[in-house]
N, C-alpha and C. Protein backbone atom coordinates (compact mmCIF):
# COMPACT_ATOMS: atom_id res chain seq x y z
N UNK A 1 -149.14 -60.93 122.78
CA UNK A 1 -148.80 -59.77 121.99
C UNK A 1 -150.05 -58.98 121.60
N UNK A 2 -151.32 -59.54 121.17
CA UNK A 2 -152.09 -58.78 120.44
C UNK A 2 -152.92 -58.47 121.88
N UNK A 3 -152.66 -59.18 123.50
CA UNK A 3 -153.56 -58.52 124.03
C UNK A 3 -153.34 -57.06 124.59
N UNK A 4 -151.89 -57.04 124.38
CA UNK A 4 -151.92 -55.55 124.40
C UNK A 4 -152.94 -54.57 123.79
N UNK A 5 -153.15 -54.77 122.68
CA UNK A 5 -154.07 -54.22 121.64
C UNK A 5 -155.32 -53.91 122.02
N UNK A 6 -155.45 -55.56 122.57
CA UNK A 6 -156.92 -55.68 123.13
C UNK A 6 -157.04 -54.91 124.08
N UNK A 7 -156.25 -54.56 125.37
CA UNK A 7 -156.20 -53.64 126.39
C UNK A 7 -156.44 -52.53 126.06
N UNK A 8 -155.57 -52.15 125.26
CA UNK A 8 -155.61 -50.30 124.77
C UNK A 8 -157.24 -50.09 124.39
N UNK A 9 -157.96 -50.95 123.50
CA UNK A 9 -158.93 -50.91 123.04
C UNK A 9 -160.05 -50.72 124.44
N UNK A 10 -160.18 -51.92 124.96
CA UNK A 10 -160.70 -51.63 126.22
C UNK A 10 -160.72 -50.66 126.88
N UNK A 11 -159.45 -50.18 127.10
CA UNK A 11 -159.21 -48.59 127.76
C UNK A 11 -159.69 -47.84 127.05
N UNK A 12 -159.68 -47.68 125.96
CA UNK A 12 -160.56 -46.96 125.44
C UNK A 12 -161.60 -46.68 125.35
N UNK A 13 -162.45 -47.85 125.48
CA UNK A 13 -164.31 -47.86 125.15
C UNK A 13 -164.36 -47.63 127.13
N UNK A 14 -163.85 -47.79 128.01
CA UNK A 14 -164.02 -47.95 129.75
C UNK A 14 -163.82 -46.28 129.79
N UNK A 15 -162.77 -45.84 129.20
CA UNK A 15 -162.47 -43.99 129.52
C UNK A 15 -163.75 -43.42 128.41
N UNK A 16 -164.15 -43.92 127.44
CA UNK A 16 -165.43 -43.05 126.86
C UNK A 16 -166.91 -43.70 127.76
N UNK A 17 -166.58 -44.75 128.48
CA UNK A 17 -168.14 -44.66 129.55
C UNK A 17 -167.79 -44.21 130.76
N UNK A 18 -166.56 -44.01 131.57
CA UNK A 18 -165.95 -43.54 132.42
C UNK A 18 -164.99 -42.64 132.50
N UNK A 19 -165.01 -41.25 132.06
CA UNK A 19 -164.01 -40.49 131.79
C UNK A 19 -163.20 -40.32 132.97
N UNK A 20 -161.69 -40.17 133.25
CA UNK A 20 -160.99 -40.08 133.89
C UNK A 20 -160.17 -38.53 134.01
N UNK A 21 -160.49 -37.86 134.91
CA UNK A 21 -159.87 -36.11 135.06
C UNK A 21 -158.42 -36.31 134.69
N UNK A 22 -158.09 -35.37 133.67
CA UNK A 22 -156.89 -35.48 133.39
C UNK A 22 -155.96 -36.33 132.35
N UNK A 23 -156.69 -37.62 131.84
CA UNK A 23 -156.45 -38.22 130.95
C UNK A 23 -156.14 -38.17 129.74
N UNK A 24 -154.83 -38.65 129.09
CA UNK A 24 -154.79 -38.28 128.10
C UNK A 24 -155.56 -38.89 126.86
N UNK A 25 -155.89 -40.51 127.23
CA UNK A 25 -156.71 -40.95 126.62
C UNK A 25 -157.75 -40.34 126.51
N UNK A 26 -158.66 -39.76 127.61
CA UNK A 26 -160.13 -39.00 127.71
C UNK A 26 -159.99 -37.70 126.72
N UNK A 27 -158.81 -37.18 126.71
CA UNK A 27 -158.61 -35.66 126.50
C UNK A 27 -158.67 -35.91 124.52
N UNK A 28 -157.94 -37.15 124.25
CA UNK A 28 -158.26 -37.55 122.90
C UNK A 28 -159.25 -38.37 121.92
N UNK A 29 -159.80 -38.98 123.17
CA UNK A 29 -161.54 -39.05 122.40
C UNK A 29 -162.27 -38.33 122.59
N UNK A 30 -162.16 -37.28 122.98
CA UNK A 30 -163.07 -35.86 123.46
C UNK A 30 -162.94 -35.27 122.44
N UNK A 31 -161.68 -35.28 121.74
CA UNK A 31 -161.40 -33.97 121.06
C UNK A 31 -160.93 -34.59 119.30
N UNK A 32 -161.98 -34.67 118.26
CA UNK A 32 -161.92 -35.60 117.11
C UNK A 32 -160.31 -34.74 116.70
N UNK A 33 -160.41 -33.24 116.77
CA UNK A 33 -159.56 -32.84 115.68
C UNK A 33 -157.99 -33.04 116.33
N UNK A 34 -157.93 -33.15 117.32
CA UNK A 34 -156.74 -33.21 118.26
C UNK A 34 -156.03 -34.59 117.51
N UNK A 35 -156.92 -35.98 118.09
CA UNK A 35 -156.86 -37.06 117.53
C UNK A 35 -156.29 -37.40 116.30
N UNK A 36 -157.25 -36.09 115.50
CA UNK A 36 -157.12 -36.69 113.87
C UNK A 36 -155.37 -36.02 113.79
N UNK A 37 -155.10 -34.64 114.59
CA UNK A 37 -153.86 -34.19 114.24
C UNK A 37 -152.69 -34.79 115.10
N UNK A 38 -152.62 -35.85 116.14
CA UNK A 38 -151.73 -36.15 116.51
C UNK A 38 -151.44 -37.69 115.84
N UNK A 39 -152.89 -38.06 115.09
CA UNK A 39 -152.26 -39.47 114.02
C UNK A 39 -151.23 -38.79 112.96
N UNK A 40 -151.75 -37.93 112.11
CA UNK A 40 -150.96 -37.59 111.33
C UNK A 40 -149.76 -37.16 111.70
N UNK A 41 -149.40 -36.49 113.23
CA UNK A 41 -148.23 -36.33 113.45
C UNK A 41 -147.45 -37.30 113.99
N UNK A 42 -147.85 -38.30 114.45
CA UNK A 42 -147.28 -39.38 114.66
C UNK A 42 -146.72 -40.46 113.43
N UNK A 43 -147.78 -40.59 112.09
CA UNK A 43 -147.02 -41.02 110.95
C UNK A 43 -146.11 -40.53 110.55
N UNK A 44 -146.05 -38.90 110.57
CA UNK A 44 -144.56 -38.20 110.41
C UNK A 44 -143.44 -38.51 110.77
N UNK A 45 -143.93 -38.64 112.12
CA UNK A 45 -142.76 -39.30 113.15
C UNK A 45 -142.22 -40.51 112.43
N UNK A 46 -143.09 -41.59 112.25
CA UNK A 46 -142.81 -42.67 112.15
C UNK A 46 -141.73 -43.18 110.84
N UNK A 47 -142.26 -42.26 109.73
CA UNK A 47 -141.79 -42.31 108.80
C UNK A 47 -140.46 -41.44 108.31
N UNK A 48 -140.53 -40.53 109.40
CA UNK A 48 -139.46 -39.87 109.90
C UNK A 48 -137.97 -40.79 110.74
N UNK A 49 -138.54 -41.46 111.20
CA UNK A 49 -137.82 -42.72 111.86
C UNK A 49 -137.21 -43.80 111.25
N UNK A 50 -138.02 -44.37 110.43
CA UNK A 50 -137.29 -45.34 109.43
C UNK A 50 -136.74 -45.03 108.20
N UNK A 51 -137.19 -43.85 108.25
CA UNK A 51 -135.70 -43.33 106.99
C UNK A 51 -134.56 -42.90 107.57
N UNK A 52 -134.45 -42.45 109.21
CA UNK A 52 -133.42 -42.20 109.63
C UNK A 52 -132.98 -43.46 110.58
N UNK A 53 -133.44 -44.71 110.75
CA UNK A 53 -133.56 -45.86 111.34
C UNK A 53 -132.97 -45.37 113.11
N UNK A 54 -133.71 -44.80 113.35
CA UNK A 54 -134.26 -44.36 114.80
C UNK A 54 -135.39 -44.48 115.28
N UNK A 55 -135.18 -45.00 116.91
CA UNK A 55 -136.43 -44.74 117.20
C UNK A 55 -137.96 -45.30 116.38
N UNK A 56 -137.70 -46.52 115.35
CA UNK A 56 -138.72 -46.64 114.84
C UNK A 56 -140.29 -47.83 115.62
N UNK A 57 -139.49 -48.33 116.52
CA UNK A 57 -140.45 -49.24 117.47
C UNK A 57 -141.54 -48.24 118.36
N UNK A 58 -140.49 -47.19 118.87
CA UNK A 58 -141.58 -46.39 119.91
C UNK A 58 -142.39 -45.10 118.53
N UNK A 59 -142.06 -45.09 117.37
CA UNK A 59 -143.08 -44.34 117.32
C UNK A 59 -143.94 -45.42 116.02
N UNK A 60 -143.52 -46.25 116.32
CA UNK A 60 -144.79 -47.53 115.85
C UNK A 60 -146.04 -47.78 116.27
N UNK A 61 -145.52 -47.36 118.05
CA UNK A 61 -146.41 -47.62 119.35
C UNK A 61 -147.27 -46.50 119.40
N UNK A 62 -146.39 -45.42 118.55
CA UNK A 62 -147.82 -44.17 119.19
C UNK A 62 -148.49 -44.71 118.12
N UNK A 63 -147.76 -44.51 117.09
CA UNK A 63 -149.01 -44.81 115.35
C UNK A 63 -150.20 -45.63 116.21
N UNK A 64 -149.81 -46.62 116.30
CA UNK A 64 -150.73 -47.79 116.88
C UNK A 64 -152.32 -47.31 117.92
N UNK A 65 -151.21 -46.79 119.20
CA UNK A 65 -151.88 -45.77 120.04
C UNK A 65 -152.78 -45.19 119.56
N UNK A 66 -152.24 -43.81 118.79
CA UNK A 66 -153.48 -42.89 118.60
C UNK A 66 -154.27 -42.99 117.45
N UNK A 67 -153.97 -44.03 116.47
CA UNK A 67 -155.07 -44.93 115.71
C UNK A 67 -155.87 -45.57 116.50
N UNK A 68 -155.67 -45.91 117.17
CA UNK A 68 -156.65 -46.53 117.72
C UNK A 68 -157.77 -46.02 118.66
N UNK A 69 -157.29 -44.78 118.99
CA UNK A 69 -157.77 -43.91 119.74
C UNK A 69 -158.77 -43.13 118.75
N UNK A 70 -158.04 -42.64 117.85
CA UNK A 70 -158.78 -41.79 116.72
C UNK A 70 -159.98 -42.89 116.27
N UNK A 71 -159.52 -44.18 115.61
CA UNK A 71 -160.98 -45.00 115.50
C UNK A 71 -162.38 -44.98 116.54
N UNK A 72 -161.66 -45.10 117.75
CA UNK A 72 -163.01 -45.21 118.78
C UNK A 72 -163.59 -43.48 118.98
N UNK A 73 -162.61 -42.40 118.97
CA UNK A 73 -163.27 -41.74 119.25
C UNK A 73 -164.29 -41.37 117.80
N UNK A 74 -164.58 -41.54 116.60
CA UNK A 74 -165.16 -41.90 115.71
C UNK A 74 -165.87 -42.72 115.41
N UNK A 75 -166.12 -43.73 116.23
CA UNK A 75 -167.26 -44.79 116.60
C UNK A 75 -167.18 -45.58 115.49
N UNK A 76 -165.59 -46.13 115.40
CA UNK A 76 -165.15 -47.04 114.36
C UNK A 76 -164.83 -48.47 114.94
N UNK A 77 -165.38 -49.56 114.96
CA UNK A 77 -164.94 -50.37 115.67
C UNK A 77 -163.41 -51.48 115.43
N UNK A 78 -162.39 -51.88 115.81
CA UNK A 78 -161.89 -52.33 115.70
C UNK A 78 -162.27 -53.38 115.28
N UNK A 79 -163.11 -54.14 115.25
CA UNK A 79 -164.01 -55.83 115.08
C UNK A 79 -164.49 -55.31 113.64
N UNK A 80 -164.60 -54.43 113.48
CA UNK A 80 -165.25 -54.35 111.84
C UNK A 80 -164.25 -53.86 110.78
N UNK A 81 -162.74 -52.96 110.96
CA UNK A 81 -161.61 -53.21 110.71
C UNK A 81 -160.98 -54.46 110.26
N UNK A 82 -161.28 -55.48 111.19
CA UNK A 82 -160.52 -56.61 111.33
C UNK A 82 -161.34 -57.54 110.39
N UNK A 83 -162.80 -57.56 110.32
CA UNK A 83 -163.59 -58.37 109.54
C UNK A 83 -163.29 -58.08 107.51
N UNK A 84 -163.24 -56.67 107.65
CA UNK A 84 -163.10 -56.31 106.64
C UNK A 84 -161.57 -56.95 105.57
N UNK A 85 -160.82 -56.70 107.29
CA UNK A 85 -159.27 -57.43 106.03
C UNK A 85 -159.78 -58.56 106.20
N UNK A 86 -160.00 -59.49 107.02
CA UNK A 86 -160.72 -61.09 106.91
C UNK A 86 -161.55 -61.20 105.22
N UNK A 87 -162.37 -59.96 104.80
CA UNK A 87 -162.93 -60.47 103.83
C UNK A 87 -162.01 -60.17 102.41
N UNK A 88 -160.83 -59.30 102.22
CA UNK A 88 -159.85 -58.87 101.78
C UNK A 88 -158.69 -60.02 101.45
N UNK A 89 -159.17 -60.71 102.68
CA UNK A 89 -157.77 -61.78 102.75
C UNK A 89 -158.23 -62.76 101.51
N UNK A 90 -159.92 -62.99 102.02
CA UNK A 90 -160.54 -64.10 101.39
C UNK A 90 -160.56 -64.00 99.80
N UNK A 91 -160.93 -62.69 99.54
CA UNK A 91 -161.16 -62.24 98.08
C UNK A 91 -159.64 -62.59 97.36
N UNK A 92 -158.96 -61.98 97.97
CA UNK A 92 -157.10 -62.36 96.83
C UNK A 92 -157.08 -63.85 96.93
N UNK A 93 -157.62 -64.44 98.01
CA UNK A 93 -157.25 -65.88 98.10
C UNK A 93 -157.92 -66.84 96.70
N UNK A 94 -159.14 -66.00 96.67
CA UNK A 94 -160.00 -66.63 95.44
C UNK A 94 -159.56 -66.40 94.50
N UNK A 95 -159.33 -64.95 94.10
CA UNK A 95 -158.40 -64.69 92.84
C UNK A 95 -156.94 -65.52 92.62
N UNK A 96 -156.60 -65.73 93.59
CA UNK A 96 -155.53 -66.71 93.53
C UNK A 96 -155.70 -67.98 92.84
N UNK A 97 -156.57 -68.62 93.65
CA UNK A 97 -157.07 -69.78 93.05
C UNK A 97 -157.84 -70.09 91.94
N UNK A 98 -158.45 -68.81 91.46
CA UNK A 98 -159.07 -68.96 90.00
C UNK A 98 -158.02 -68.44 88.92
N UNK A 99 -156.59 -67.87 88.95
CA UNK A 99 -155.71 -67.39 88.71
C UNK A 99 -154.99 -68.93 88.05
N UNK A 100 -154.93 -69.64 89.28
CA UNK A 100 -154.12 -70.52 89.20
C UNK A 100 -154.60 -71.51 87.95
N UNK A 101 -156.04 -71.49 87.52
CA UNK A 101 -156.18 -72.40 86.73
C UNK A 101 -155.96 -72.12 85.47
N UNK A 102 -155.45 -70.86 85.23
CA UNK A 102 -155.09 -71.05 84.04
C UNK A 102 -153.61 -70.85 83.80
C-alpha cells in the first residue's frame, strides 16, 4: 500500500532530474502556482465529496497526488514530513505517560 506512495514520490524526484515532454507531473513541478492551485482545488473537491458521500476515494487520490507533487516541487522532502510526525507521535506519547502519573 504505502509503496504506491513511494512510487509517486520517485516519479517525482526522476521527472524533476528527467523532465518528460508533455507531462503532467513535469508541467506541475515546473509551475509552483499551478501546484499550489490545483491542491487547494482538489481539497475542495475532496471535501466536497464527503459531505455529499461521492466519489470520496478518487479525490483522496488526487489530494494525495498533488500534495505530493506540490511538496517536491518546493523542495520539501517527504522523509522530513514523516520524521517530524515520528517526533509528534513521540512528544503526546510522553505527555501521556507523565499525565498518567498523576
Amino acid at each position: 500500500m504505502l509503496n504506491t506512495l513511494e512510487n509517486l514520490i520517485k516519479l517525482a524526484r526522476e521527472r524533476k532530474l528527467s523532465p518528460v515532454d508533455g507531462s503532467y507531473t513535469n508541467k506541475l513541478l515546473n509551475d509552483k502556482s499551478l501546484c499550489k492551485a490545483k491542491v487547494l482545488e482538489e481539497i475542495d473537491e475532496l471535501v466536497e465529496a464527503i459531505e455529499e458521500n461521492t466519489n470520496k476515494i478518487h479525490e483522496a487520490a488526487d489530494v494525495f497526488y498533488h500534495l505530493l507533487m506540490y511538496l517536491e516541487a518546493n523542495d520539501i522532502k517527504i522523509e522530513e514530513v514523516m520524521q517530524e510526525l515520528e517526533k509528534r507521535k513521540k512528544w503526546v506519547t510522553m505527555i501521556i505517560i507523565y499525565l498518567q502519573k498523576f
